[in-house]
PDB file of N, CA and C in Angstrom:
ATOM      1  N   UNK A   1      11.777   4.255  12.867  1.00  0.00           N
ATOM      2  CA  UNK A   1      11.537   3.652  11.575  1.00  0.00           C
ATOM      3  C   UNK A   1      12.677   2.679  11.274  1.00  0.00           C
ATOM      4  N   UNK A   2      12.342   1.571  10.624  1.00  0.00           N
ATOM      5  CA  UNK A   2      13.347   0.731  10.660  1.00  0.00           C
ATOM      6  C   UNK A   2      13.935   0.923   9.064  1.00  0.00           C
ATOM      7  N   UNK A   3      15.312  -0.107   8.721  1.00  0.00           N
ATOM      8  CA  UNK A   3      15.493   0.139   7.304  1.00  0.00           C
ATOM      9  C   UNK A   3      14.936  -0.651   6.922  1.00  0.00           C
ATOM     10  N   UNK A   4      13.711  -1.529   6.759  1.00  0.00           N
ATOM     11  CA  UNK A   4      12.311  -2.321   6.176  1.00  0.00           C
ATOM     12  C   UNK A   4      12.132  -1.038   5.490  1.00  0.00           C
ATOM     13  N   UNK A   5      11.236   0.127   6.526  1.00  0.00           N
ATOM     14  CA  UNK A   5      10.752   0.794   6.165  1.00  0.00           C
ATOM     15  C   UNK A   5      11.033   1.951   4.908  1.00  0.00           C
ATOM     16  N   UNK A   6      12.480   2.417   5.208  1.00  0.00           N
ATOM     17  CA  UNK A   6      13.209   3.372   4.499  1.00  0.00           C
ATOM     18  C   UNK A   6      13.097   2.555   3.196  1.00  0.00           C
ATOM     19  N   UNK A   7      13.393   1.080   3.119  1.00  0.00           N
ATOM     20  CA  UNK A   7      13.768   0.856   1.849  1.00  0.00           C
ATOM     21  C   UNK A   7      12.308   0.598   1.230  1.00  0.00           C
ATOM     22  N   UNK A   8      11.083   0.452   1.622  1.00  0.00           N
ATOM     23  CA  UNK A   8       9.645   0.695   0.767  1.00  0.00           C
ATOM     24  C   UNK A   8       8.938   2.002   0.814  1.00  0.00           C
ATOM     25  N   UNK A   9       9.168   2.720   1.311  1.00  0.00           N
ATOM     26  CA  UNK A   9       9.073   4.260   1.300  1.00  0.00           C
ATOM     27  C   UNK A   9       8.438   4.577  -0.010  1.00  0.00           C
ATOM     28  N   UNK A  10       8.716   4.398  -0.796  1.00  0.00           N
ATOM     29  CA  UNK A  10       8.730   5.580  -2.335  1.00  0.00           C
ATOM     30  C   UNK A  10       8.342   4.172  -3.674  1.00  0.00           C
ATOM     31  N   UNK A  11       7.990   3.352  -3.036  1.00  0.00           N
ATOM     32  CA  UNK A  11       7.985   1.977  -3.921  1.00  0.00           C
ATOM     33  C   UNK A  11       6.473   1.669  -4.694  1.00  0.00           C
ATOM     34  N   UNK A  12       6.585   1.184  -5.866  1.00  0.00           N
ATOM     35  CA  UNK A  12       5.067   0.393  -6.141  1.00  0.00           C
ATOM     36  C   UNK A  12       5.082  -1.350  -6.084  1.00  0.00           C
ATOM     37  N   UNK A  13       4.044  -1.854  -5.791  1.00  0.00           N
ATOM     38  CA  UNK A  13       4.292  -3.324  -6.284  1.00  0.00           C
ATOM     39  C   UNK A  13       3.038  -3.372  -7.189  1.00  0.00           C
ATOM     40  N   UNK A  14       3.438  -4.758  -8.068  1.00  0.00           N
ATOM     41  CA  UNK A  14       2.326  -4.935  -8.588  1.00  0.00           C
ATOM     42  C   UNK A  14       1.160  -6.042  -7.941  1.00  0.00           C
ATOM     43  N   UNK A  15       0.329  -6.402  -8.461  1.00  0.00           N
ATOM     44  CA  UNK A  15      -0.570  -6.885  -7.345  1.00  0.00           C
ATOM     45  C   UNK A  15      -0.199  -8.036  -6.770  1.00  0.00           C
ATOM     46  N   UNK A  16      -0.974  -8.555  -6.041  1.00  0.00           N
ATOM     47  CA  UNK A  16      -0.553  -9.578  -5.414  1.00  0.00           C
ATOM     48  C   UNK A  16      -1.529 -10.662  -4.589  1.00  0.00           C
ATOM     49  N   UNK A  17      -2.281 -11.597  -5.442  1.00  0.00           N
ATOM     50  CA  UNK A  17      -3.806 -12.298  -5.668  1.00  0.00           C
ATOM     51  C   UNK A  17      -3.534 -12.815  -3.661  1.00  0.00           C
ATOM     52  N   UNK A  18      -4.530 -12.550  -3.301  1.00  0.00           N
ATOM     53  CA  UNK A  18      -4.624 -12.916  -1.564  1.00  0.00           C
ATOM     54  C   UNK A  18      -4.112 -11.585  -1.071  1.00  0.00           C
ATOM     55  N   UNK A  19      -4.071 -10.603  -1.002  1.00  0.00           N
ATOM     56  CA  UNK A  19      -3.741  -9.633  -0.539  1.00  0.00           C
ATOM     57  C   UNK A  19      -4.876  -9.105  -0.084  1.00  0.00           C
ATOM     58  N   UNK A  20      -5.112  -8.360   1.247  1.00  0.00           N
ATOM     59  CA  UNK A  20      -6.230  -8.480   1.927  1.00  0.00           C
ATOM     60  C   UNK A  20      -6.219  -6.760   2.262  1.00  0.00           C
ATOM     61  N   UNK A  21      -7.506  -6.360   1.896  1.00  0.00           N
ATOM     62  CA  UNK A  21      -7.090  -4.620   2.029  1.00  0.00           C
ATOM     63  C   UNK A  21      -8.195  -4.190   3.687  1.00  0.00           C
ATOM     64  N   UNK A  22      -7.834  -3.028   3.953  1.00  0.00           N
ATOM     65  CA  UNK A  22      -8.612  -2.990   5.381  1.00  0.00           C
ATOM     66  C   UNK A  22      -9.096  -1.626   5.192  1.00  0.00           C
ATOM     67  N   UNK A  23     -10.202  -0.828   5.470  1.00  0.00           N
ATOM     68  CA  UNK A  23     -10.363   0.280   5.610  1.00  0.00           C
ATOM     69  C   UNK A  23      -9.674   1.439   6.635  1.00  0.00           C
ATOM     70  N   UNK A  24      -8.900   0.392   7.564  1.00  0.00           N
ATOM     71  CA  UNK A  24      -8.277   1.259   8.411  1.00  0.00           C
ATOM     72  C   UNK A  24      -7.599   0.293   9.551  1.00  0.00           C
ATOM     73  N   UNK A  25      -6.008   0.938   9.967  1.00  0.00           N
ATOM     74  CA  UNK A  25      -5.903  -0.807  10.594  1.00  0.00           C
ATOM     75  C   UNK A  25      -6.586  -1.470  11.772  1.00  0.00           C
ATOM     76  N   UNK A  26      -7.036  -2.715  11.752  1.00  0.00           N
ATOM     77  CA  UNK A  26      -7.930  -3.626  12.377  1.00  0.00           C
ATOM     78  C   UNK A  26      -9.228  -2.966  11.945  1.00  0.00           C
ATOM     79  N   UNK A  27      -9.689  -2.604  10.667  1.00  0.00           N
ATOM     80  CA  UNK A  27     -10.885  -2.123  10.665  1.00  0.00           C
ATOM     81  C   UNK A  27     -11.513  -3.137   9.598  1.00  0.00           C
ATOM     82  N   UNK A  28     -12.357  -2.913   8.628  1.00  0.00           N
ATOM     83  CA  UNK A  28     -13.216  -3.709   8.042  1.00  0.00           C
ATOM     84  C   UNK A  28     -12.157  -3.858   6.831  1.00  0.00           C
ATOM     85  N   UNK A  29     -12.763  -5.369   6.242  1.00  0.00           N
ATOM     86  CA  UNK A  29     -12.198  -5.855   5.179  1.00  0.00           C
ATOM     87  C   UNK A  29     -12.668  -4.763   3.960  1.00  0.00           C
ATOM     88  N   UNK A  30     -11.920  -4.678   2.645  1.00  0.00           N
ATOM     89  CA  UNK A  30     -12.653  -3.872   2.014  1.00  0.00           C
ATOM     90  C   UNK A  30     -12.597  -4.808   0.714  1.00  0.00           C
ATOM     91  N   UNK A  31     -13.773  -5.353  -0.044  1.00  0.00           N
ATOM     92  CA  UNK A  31     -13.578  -5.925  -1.447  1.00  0.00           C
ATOM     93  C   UNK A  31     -13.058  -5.016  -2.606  1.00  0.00           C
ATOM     94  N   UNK A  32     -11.965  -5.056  -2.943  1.00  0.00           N
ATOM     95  CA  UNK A  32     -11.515  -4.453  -3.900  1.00  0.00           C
ATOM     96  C   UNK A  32     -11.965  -4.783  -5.637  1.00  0.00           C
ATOM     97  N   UNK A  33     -12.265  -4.478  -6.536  1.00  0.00           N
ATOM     98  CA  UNK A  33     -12.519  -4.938  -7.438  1.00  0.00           C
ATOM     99  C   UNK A  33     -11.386  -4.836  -8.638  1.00  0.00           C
ATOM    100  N   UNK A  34     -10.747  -6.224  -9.515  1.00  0.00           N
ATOM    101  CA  UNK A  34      -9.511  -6.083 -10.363  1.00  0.00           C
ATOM    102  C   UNK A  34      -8.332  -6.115  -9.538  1.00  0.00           C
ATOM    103  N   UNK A  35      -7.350  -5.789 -10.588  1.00  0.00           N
ATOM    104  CA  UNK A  35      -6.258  -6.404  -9.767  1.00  0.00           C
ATOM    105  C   UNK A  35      -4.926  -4.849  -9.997  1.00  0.00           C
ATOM    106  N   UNK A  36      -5.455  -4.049  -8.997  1.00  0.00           N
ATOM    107  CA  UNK A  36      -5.054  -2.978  -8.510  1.00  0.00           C
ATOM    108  C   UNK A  36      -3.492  -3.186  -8.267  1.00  0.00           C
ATOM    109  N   UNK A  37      -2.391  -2.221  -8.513  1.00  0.00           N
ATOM    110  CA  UNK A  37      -0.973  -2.354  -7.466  1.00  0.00           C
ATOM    111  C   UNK A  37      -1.202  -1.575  -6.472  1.00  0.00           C
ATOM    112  N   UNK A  38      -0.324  -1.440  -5.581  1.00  0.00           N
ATOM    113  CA  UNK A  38      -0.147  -0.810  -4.286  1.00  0.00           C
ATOM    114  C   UNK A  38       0.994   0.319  -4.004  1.00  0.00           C
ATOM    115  N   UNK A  39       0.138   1.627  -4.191  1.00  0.00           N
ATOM    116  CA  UNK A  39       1.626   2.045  -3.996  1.00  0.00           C
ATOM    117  C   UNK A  39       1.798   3.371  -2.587  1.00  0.00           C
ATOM    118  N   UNK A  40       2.903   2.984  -2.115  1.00  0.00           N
ATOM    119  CA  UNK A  40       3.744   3.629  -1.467  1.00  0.00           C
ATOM    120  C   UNK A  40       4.002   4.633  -1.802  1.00  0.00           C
ATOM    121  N   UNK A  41       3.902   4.791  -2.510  1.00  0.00           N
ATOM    122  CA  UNK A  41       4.782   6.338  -2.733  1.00  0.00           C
ATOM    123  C   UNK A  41       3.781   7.568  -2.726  1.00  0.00           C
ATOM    124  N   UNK A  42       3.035   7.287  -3.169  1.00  0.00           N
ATOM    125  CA  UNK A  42       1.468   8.542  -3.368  1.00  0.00           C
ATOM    126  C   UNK A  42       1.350   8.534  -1.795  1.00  0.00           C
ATOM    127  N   UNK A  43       1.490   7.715  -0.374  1.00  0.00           N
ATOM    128  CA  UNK A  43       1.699   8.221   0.538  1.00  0.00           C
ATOM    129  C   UNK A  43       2.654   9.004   1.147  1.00  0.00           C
ATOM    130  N   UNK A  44       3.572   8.767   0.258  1.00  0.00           N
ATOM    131  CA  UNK A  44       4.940   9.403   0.974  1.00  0.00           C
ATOM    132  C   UNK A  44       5.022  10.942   0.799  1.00  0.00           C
ATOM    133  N   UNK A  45       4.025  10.840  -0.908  1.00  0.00           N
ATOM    134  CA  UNK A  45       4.340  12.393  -1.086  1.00  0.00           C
ATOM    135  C   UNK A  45       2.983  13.073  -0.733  1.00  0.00           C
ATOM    136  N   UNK A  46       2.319  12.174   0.245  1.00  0.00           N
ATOM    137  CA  UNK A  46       1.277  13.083   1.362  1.00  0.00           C
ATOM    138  C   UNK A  46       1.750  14.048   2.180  1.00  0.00           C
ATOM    139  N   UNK A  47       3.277  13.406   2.122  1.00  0.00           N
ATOM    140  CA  UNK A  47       3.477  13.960   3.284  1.00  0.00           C
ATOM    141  C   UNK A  47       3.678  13.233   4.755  1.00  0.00           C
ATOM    142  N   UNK A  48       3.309  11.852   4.903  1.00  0.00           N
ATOM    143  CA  UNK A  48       3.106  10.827   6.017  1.00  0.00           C
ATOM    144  C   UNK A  48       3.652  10.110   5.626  1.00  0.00           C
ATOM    145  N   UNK A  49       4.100   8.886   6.542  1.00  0.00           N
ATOM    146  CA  UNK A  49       4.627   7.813   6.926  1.00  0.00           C
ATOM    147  C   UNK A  49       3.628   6.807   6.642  1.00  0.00           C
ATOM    148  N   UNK A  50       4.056   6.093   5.652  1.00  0.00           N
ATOM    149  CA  UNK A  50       2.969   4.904   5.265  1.00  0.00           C
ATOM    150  C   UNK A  50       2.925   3.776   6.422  1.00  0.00           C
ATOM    151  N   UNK A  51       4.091   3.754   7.291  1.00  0.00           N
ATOM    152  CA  UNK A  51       4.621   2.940   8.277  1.00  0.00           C
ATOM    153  C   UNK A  51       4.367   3.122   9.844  1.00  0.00           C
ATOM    154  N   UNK A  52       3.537   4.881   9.766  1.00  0.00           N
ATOM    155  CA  UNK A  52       3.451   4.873  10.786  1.00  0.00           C
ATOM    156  C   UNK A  52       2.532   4.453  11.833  1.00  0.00           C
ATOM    157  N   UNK A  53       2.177   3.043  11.418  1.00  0.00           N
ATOM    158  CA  UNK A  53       1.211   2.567  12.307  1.00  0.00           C
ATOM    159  C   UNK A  53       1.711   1.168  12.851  1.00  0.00           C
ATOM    160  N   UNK A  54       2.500   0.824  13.565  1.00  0.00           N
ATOM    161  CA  UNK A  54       3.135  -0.231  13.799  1.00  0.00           C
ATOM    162  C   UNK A  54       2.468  -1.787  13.056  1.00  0.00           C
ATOM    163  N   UNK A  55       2.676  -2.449  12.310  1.00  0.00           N
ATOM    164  CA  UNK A  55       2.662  -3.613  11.778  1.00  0.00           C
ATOM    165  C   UNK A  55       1.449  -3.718  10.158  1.00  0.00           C
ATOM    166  N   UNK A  56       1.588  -2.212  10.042  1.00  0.00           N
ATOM    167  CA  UNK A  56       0.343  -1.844   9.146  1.00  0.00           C
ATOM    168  C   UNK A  56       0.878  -1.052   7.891  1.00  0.00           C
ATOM    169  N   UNK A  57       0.729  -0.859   6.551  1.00  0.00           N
ATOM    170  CA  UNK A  57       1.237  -0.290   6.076  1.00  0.00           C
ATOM    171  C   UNK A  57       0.208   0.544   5.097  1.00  0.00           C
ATOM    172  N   UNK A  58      -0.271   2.273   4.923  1.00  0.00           N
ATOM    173  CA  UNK A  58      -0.861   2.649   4.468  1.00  0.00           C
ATOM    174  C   UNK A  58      -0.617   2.633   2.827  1.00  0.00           C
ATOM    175  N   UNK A  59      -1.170   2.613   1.909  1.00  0.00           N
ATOM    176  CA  UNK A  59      -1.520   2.123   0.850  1.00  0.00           C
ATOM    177  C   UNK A  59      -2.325   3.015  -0.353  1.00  0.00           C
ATOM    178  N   UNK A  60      -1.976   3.087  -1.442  1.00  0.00           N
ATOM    179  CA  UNK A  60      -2.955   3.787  -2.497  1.00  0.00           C
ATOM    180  C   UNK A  60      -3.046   2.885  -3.856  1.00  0.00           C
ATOM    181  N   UNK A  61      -3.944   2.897  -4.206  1.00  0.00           N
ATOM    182  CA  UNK A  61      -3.876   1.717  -5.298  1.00  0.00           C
ATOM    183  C   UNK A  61      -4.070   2.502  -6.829  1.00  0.00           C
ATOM    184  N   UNK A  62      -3.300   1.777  -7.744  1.00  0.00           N
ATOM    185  CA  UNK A  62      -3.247   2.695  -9.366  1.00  0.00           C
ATOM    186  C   UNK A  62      -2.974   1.220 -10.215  1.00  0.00           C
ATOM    187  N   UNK A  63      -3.157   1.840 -11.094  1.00  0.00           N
ATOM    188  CA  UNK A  63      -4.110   0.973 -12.040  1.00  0.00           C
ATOM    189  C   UNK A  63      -2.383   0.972 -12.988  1.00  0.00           C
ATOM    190  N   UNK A  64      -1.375   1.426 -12.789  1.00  0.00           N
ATOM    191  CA  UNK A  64      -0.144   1.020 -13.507  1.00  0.00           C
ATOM    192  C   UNK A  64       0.385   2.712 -13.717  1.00  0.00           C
ATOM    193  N   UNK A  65       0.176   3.474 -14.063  1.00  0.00           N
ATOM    194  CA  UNK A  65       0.350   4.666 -14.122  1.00  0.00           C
ATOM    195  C   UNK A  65      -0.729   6.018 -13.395  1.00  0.00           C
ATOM    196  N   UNK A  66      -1.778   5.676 -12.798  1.00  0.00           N
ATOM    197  CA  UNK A  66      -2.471   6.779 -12.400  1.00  0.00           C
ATOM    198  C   UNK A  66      -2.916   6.176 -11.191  1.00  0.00           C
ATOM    199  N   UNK A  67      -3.627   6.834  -9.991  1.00  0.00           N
ATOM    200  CA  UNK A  67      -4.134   6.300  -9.110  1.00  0.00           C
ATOM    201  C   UNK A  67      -5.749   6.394  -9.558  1.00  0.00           C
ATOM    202  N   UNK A  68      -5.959   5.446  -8.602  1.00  0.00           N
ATOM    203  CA  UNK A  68      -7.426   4.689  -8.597  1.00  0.00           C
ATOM    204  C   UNK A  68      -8.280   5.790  -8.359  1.00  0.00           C
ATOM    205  N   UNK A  69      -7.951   6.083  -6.587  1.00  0.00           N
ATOM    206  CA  UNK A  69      -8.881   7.526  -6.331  1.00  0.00           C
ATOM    207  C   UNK A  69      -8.110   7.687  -5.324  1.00  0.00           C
ATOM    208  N   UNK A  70      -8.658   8.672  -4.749  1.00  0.00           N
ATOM    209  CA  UNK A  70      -7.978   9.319  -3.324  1.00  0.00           C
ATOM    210  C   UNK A  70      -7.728   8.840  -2.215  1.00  0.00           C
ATOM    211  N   UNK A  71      -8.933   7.623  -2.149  1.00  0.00           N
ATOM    212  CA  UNK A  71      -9.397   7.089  -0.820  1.00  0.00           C
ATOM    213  C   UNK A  71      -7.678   6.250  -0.620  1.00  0.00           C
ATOM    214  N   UNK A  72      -7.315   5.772   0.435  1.00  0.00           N
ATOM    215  CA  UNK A  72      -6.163   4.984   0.576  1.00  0.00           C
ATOM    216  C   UNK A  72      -6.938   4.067   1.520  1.00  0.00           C
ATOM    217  N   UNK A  73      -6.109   3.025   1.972  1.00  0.00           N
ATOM    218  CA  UNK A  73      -6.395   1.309   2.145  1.00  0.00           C
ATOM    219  C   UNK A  73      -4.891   1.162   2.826  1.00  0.00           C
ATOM    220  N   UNK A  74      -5.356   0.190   3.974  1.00  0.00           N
ATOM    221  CA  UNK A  74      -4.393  -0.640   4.921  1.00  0.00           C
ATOM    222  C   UNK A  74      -4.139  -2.065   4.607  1.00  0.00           C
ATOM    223  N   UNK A  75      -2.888  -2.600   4.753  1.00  0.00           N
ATOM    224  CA  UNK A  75      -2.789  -4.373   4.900  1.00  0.00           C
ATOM    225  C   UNK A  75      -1.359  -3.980   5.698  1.00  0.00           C
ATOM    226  N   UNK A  76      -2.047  -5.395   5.695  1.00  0.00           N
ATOM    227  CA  UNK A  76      -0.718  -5.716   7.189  1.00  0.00           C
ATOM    228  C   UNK A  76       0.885  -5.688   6.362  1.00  0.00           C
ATOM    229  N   UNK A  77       1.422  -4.949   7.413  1.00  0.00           N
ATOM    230  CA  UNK A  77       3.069  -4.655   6.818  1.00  0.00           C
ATOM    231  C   UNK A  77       3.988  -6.571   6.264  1.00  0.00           C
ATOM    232  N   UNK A  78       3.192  -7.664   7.121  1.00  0.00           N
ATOM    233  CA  UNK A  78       3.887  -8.836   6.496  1.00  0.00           C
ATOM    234  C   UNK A  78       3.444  -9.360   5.042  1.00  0.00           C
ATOM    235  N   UNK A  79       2.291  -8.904   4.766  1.00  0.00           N
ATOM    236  CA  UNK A  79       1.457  -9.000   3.414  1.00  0.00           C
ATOM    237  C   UNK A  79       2.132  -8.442   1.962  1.00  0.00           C
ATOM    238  N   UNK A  80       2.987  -7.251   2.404  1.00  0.00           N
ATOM    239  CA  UNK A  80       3.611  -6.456   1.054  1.00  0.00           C
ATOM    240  C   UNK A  80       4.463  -7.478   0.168  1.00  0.00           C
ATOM    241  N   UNK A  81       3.355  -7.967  -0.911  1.00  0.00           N
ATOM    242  CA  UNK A  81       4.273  -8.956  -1.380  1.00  0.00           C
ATOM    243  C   UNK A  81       3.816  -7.969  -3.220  1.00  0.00           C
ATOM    244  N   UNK A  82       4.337  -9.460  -4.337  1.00  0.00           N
ATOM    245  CA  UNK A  82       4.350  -8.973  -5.812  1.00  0.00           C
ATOM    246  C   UNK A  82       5.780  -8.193  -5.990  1.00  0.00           C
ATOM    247  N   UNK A  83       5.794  -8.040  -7.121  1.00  0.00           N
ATOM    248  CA  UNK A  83       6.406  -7.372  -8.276  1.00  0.00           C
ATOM    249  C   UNK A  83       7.222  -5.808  -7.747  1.00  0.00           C
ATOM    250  N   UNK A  84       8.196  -5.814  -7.653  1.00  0.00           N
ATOM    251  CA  UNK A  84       8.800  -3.974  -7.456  1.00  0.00           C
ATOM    252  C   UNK A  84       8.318  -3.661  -8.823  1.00  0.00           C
ATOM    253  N   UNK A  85       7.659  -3.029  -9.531  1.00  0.00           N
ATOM    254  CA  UNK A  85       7.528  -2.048 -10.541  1.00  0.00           C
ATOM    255  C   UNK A  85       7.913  -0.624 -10.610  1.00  0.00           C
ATOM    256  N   UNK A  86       8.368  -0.135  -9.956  1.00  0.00           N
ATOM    257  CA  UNK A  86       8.700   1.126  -9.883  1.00  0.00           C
ATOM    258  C   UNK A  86       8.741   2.553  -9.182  1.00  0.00           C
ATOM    259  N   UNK A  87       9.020   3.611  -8.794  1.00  0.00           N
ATOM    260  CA  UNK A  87       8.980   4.618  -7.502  1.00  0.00           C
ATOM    261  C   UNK A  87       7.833   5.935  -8.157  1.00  0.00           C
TER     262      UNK A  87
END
């Protein structure tokens, strides 16, 4: 794991318009509807490595304080862009 990784670990961003979500990495595009953040951290306290897929970064999306739903979502680890909002 690199320190990229360590230091987005536990992070949210806020959204980020062109951000491209995947059902799984190299898998299907997924249309998201609104303008969701991304967070890191609801993976971390899965228990898993949001990182552990080389160039991919696993993903949960919340609406500013709660998550969306359960399901989680991939984009490419160069994509993590927007706003730090908070851990």
């Amino acid at each position: 794991m690199t320190l990229f990784s360590f230091v987005l670990l536990s992070q949210v961003f806020s959204y980020c318009p062109g951000t491209i979500f995947y059902d799984q990495p190299n898998g299907k595009v997924v249309n998201i509807e609104g303008t969701p953040n991304s967070s890191i951290s609801d993976i971390h306290y899965l228990d898993r490595d949001p990182h552990r897929v080389p160039g991919w970064v696993e993903i949960v999306l919340r609406d500013g304080r709660y998550k969306l739903s359960d399901r989680t979502y991939w984009i490419k680890g160069h994509d993590i862009c927007g706003k730090f909002i908070g851990r």
